[in-house]
Protein backbone atom coordinates (compact mmCIF):
# COMPACT_ATOMS: atom_id res chain seq x y z
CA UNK A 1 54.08 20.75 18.43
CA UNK A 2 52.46 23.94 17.09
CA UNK A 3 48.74 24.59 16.76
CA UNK A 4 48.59 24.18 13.07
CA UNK A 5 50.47 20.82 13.42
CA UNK A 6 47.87 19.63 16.07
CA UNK A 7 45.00 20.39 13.77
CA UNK A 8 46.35 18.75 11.18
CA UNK A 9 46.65 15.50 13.26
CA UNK A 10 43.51 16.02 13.90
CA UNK A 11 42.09 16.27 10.89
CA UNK A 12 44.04 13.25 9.46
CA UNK A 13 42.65 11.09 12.31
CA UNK A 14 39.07 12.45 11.73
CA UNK A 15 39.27 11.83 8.10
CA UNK A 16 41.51 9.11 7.29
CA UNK A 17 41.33 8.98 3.86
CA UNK A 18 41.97 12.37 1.60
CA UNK A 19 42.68 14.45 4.75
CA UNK A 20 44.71 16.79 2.78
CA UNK A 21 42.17 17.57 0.46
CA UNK A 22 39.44 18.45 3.69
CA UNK A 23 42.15 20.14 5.46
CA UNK A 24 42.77 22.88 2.81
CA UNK A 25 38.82 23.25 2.44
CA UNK A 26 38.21 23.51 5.81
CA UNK A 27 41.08 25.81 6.62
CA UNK A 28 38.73 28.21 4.06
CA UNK A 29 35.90 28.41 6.11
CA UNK A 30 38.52 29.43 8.75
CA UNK A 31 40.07 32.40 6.82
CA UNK A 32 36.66 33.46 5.31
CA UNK A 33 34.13 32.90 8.18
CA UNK A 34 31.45 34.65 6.26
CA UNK A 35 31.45 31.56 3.15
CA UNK A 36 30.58 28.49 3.48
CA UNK A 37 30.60 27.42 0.10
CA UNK A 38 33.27 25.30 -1.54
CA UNK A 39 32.74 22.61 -4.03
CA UNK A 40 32.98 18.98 -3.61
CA UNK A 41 32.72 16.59 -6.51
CA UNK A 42 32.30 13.46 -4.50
CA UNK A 43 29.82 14.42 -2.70
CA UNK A 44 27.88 16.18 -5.71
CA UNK A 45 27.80 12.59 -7.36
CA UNK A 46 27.43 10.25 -4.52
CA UNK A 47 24.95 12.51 -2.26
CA UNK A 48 23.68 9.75 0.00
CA UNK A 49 26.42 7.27 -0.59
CA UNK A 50 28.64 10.25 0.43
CA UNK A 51 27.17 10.67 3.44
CA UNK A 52 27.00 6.91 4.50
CA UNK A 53 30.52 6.83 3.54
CA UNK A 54 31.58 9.74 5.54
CA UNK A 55 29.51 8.90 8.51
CA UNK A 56 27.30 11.88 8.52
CA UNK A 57 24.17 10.05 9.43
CA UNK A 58 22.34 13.79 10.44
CA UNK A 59 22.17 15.28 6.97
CA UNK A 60 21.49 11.71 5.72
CA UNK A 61 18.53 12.01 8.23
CA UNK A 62 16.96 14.94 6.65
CA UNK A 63 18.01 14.23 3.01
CA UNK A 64 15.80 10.55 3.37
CA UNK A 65 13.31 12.54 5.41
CA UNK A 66 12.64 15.15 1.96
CA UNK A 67 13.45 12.87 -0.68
CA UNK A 68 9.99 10.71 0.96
CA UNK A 69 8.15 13.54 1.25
CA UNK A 70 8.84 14.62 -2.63
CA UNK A 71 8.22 11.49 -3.53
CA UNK A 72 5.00 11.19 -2.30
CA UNK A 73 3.71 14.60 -2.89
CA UNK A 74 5.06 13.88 -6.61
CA UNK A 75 2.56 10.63 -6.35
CA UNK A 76 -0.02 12.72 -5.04
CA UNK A 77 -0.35 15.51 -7.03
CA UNK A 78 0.56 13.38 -10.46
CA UNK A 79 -1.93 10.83 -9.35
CA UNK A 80 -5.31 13.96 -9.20
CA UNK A 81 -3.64 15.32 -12.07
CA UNK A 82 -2.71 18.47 -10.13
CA UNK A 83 0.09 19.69 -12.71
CA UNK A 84 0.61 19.01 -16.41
CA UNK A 85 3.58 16.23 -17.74
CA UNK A 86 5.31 19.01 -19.10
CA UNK A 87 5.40 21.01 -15.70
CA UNK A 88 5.98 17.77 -13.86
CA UNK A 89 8.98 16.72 -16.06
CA UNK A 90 10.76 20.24 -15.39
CA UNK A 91 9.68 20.33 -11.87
CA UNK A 92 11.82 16.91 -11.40
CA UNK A 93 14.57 18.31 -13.42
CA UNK A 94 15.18 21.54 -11.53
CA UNK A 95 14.79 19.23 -8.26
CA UNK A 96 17.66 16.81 -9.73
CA UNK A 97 19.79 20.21 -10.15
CA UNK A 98 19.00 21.68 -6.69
CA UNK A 99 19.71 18.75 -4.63
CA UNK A 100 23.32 18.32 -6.83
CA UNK A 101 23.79 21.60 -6.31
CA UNK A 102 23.26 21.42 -2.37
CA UNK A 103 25.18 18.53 -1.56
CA UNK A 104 27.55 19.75 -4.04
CA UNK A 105 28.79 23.20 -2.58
CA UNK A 106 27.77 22.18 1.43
CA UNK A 107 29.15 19.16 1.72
CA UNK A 108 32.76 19.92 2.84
CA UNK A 109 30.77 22.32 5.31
CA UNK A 110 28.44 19.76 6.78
CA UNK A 111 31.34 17.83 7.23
CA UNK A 112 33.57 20.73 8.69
CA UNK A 113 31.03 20.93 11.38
CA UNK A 114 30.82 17.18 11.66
CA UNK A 115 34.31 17.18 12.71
CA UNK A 116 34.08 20.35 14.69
CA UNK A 117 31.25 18.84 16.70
CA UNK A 118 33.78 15.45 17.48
CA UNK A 119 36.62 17.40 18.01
CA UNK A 120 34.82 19.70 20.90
CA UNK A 121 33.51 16.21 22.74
CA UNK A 122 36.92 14.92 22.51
CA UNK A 123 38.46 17.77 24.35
CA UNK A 124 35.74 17.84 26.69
CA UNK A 125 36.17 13.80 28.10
CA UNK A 126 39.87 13.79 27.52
CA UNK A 127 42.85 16.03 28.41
CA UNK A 128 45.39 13.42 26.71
CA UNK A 129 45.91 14.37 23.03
CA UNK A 130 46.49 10.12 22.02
CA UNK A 131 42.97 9.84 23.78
CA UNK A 132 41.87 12.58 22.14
CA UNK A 133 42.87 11.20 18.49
CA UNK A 134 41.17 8.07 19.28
CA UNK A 135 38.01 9.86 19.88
CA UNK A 136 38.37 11.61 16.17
CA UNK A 137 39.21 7.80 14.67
CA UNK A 138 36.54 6.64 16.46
CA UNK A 139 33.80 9.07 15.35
CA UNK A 140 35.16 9.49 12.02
CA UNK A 141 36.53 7.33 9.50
CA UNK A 142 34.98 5.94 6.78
CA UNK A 143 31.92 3.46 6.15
CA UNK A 144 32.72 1.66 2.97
CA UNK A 145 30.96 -1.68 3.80
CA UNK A 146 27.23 1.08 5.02
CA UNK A 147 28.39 2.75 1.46
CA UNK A 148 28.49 -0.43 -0.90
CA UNK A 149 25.21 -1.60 1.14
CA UNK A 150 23.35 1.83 -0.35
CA UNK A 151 25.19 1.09 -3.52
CA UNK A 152 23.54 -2.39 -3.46
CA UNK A 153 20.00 -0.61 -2.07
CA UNK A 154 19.47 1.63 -5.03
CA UNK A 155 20.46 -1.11 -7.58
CA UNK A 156 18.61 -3.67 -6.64
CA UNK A 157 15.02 -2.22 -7.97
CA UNK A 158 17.03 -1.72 -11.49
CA UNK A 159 18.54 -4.50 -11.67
CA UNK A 160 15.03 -6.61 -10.77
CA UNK A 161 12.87 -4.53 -13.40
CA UNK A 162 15.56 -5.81 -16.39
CA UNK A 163 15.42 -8.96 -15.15
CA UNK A 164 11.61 -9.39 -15.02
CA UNK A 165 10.85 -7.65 -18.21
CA UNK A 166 13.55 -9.82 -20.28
CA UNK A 167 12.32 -12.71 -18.69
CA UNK A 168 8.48 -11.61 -19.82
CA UNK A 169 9.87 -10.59 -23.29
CA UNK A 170 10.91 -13.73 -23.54
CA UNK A 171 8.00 -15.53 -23.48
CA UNK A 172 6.24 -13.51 -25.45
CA UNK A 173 5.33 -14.60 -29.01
CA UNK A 174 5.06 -11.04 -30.64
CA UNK A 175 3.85 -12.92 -34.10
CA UNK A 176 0.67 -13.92 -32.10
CA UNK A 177 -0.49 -10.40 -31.36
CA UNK A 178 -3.27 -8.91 -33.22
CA UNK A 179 -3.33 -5.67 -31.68
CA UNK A 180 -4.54 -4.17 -35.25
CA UNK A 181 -7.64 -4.44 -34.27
CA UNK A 182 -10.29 -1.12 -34.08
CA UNK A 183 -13.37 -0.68 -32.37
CA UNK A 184 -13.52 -1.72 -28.39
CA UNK A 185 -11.68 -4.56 -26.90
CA UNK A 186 -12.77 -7.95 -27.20
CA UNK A 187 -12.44 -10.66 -24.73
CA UNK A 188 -10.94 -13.21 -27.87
CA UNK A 189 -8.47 -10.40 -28.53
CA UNK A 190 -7.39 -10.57 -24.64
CA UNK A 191 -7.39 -14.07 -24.44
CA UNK A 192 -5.18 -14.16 -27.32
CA UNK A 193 -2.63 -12.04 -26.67
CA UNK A 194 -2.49 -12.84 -23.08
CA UNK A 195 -4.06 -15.56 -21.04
CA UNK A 196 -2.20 -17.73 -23.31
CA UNK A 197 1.23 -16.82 -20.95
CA UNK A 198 -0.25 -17.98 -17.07
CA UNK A 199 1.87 -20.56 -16.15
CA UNK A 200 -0.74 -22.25 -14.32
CA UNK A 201 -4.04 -23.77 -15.74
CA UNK A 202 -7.14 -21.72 -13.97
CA UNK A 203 -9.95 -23.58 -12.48
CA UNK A 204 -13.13 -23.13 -14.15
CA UNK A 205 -14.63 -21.42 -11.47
CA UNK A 206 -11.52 -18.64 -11.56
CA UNK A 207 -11.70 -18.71 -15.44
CA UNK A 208 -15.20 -17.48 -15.44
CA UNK A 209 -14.55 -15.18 -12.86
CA UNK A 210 -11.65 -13.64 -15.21
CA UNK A 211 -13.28 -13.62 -18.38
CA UNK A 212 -16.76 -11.59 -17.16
CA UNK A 213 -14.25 -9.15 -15.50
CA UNK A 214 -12.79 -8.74 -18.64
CA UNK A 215 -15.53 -8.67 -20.83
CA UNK A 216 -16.94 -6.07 -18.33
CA UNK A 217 -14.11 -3.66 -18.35
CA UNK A 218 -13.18 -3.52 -21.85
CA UNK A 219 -16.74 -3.05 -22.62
CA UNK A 220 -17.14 -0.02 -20.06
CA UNK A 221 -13.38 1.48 -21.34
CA UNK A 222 -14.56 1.19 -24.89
CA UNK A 223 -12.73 2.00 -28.09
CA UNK A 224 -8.84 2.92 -26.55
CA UNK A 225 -8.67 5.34 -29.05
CA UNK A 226 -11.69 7.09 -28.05
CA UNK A 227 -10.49 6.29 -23.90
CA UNK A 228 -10.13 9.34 -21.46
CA UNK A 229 -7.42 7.34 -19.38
CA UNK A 230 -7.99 8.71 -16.29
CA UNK A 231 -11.66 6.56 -15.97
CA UNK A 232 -9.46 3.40 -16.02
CA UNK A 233 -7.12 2.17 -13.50
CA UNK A 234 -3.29 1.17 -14.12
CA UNK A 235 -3.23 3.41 -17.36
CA UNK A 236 -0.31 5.89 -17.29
CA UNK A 237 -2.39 9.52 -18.11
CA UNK A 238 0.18 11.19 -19.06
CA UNK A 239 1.77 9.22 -21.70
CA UNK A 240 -1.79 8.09 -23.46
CA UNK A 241 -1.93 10.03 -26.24
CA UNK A 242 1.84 9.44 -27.12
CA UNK A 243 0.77 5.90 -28.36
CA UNK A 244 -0.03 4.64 -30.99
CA UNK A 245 -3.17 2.59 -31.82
CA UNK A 246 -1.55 -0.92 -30.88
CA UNK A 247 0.38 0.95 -27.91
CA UNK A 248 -3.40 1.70 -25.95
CA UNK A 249 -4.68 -1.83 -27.28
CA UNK A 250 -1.21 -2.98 -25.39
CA UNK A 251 -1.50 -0.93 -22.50
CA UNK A 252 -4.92 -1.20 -21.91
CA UNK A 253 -5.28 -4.84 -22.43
CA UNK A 254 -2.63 -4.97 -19.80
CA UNK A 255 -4.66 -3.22 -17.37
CA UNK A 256 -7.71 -4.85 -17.23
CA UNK A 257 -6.72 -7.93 -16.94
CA UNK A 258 -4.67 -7.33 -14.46
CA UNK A 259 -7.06 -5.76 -12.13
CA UNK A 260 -9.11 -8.85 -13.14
CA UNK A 261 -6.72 -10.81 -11.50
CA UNK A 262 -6.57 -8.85 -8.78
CA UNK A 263 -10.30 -9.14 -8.27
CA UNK A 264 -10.68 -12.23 -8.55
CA UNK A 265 -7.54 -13.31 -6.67
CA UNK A 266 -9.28 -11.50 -3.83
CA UNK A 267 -12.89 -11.96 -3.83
CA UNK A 268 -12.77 -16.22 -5.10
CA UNK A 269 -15.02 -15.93 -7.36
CA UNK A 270 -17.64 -13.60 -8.66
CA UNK A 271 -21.11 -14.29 -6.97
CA UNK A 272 -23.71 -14.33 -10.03
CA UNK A 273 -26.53 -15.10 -7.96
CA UNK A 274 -29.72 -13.21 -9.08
CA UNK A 275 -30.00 -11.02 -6.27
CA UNK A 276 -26.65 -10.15 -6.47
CA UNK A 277 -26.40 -9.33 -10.07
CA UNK A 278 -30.27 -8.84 -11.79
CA UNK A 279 -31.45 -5.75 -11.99
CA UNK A 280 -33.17 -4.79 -8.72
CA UNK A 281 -37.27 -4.54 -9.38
CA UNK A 282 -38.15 -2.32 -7.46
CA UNK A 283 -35.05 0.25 -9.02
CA UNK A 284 -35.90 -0.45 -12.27
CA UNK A 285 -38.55 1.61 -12.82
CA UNK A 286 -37.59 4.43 -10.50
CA UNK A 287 -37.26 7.95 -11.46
CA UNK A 288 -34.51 10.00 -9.70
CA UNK A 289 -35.49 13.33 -9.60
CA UNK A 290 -33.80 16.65 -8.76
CA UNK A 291 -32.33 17.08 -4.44
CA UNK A 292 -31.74 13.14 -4.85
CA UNK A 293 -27.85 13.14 -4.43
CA UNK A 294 -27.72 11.11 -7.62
CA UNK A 295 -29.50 13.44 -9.37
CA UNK A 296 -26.51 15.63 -9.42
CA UNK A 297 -23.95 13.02 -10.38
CA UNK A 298 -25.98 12.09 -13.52
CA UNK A 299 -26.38 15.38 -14.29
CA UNK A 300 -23.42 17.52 -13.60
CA UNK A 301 -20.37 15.42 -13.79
CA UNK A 302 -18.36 14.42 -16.80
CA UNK A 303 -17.18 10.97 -17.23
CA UNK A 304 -13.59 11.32 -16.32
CA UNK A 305 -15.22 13.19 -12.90
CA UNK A 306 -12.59 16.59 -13.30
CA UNK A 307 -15.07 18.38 -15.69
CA UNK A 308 -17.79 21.43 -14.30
CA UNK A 309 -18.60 19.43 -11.09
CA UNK A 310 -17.58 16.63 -9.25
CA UNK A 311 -19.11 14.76 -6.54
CA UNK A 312 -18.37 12.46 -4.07
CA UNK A 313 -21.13 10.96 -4.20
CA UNK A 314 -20.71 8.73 -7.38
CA UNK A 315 -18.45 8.93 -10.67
CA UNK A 316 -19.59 8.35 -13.82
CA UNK A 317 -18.24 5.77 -15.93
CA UNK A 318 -19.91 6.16 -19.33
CA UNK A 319 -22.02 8.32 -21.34
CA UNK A 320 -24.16 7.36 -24.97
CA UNK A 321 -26.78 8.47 -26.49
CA UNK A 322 -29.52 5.60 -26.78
CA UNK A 323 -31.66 4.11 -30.28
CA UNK A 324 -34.58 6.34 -29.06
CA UNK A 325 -32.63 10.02 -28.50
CA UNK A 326 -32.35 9.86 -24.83
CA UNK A 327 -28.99 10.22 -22.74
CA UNK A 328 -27.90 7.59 -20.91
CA UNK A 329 -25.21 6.97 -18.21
CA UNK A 330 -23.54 4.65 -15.99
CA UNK A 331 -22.14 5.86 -12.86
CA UNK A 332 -20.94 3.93 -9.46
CA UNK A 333 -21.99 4.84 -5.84
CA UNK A 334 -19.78 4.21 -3.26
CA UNK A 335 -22.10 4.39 -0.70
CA UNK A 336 -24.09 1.44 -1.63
CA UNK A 337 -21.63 -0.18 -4.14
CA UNK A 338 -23.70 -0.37 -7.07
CA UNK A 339 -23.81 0.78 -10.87
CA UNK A 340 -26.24 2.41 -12.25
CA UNK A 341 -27.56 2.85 -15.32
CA UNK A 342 -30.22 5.93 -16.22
CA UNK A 343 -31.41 7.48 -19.24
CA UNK A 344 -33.00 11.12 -19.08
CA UNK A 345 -36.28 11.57 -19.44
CA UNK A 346 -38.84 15.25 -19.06
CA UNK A 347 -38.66 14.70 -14.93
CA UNK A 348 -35.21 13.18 -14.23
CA UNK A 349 -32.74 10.48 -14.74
CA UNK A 350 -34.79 6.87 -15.23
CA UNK A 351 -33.25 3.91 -14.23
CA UNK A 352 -33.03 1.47 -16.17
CA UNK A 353 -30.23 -1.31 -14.46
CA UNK A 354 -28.53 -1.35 -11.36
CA UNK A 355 -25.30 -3.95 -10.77
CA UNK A 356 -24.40 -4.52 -7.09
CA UNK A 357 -20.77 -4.48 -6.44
CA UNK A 358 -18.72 -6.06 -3.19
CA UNK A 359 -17.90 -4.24 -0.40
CA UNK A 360 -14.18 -3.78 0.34
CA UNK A 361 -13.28 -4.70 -3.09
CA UNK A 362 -12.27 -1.18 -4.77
CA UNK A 363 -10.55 1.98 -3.30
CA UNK A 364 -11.59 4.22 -5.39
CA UNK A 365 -14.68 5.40 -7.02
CA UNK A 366 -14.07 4.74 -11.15
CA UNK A 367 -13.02 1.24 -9.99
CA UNK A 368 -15.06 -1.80 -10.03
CA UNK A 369 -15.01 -4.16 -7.50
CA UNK A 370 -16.37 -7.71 -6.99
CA UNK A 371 -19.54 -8.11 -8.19
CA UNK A 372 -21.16 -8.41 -11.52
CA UNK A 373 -21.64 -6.40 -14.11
CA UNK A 374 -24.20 -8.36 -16.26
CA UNK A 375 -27.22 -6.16 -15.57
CA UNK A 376 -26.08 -2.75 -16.36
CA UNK A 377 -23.34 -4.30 -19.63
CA UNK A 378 -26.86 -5.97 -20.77
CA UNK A 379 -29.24 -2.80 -20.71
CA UNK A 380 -26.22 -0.57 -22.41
CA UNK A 381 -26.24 -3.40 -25.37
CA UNK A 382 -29.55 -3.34 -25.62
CA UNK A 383 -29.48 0.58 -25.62
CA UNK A 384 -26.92 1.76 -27.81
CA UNK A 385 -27.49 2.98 -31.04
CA UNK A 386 -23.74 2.90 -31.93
CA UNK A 387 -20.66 1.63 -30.00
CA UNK A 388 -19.52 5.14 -29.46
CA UNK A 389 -19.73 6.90 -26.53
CA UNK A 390 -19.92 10.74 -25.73
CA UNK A 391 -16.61 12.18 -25.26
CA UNK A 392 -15.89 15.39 -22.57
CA UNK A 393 -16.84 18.03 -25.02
CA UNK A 394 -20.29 16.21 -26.05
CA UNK A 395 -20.92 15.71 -22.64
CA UNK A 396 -20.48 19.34 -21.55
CA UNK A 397 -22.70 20.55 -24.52
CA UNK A 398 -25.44 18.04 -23.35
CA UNK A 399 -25.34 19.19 -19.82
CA UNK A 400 -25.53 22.93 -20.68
CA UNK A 401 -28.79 21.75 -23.11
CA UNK A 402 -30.37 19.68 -19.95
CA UNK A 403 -29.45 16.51 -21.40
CA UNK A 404 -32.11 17.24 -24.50
């Protein structure tokens, strides 16, 4: 039997199925040592099914290993608002193209040296060619059964998410809505459009602990049309100002009370005892004055936190100007887990509420945790002249005046 016929025994033993197709690729990469390109269109397409199916579990190693890591760095950088949608949407387009392109013109190679790799251990523990060829069958092959499984794998998420959100469409009155409403969110308007759909009765004790969540966030988040997104949790930043009016009322209804859930899923129920929630006494009437760390954060930072300065020592939630001229602010401490609420005055930033918060119940700084918000929601009712609040720009120009 000649050479060429031995190879091509080989090959069909490696391979099984469509070994004349490999064999003419491969026998490329043998005439033209210096390419390794040639196109496959299965492999293009299927990428990681491909590999599973073909048994190349090394590439399918490394392709996992990057696809993660993009993934997450996506996450990251999307989630600090690193690069704009625009750049993001052709960043994920051009990686789409490169990794069909990859997989698309070095496939048939990675497998070449797949079988290369087999073929050499075969001829190093055997001298028999029929022990040889068993070797190649072994090695190689196909996985169809691995293939369907990754099939099934990347489905499954897809298939779940229609499921779900035709089962939630379908219990959904739409007629009941009454997201033409302006102004901030009420907690009626929430309770309308939503509560109504739990499919289990809530204790009183969660109930309360639901609605003053509520009441608390859509106060702080104000009007959504007025809502930097990126000072409330859950809302997707970079598709805010494609909706419409009753789109934010949607979204943003949808957010709060599902991290009031959340909250109080996790904490039982909000503690409203006084020295828990009151304004402290002996903060009240405190002045915080310039080289106090929260002197800067009331000062410098902008209530979405990216603006001229940001500090890790607090974020600011909310900014309004008060009946009697002065600017006022709310901003949370981490350190302490507390809200604060100060108005400027000739020497610094007064205080004029303070809301204790829960340890361990928030991640991050813009987001409340347990705890109670009465104190601080009080004093900015009883402070507001309007029920607007400064925007980025008018808080920028106030900073550069000294808050005068």
């Amino acid at each position: 039997m000649t050479d060429s016929a031995q190879d091509e025994e080989k090959i069909a033993s490696f391979v099984a199925e469509r070994a004349g197709y490999y064999r003419n690729q491969w026998q490329k990469f043998n005439d033209r040592p210096v390419s390794r390109l040639s196109f496959n269109l299965a492999a293009c397409l299927g990428q990681i099914i491909w590999l599973v199916y073909r048994k190349l579990y090394v590439p399918l190693f490394f392709t996992v290993a990057i696809l993660i890591a993009y993934v997450a760095l996506w996450i990251y950088a999307d989630d600090r608002q690193w690069v704009s949608e625009e750049l993001s949407t052709a960043w994920s387009w051009l990686f789409a193209i490169l990794l069909y392109a990859v997989f698309g013109f070095l496939g048939n190679y990675w497998y070449w040296r797949r079988f290369q790799k087999v073929e050499r251990q075969a001829a190093a523990r055997h001298s028999e060619k029929a022990s040889q060829l068993q070797v190649l069958r072994s090695k190689g092959g196909t996985n169809p059964i691995g293939a369907w499984l990754v099939v099934v794998v990347l489905l499954l998420p897809v298939v779940w998410a229609g499921y779900w959100g035709i089962y939630q469409a379908s219990r959904i009155d739409y007629s009941a809505f009454i997201f033409d409403a302006t102004g901030p969110l009420t907690l009626e308007e929430v309770q309308a459009n939503f509560l109504n759909l739990m499919d289990e009765p809530l204790s009183e004790e969660k109930r309360e602990c639901i609605y003053r969540e509520i009441a608390d966030r859509a106060h702080a988040a104000g009007d959504p049309e007025a809502l930097n997104p990126a000072t409330v949790e859950l809302l997707p930043v970079g598709e805010w100002d494609r909706l419409d009016s009753d789109g934010k009322r949607l979204i943003l209804t949808q957010a709060i009370t599902t991290k009031a859930f959340f909250v109080c899923n996790r904490s039982g129920k909000r503690k409203a005892g006084k020295d828990e929630t009151n304004t402290d006494a002996t903060n009240a009437q405190q002045v915080i004055l310039a080289g106090d760390p929260r002197f800067d954060v009331f000062e410098l930072t902008n209530s979405a936190g990216d603006g001229t300065f940001a500090s890790s020592e607090g974020t600011v939630l909310l900014s309004f100007l008060a009946r009697d001229s002065r600017y006022c602010r709310a901003a949370r401490f981490s350190s302490n887990y507390t809200v604060v609420l100060a108005c400027r005055n000739d020497d610094g930033w007064r205080i004029e509420a303070t809301s204790r918060l829960a340890p361990g119940k928030s991640t991050a700084m813009t987001v409340f945790g347990g705890g109670d918000m009465t104190a601080v929601t009080d004093a900015i009712q009883a402070l507001q002249s309007t029920a607007d609040l400064l925007d980025e720009r008018e808080i920028i120009e106030a900073a550069k005046r000294g808050w005068r």
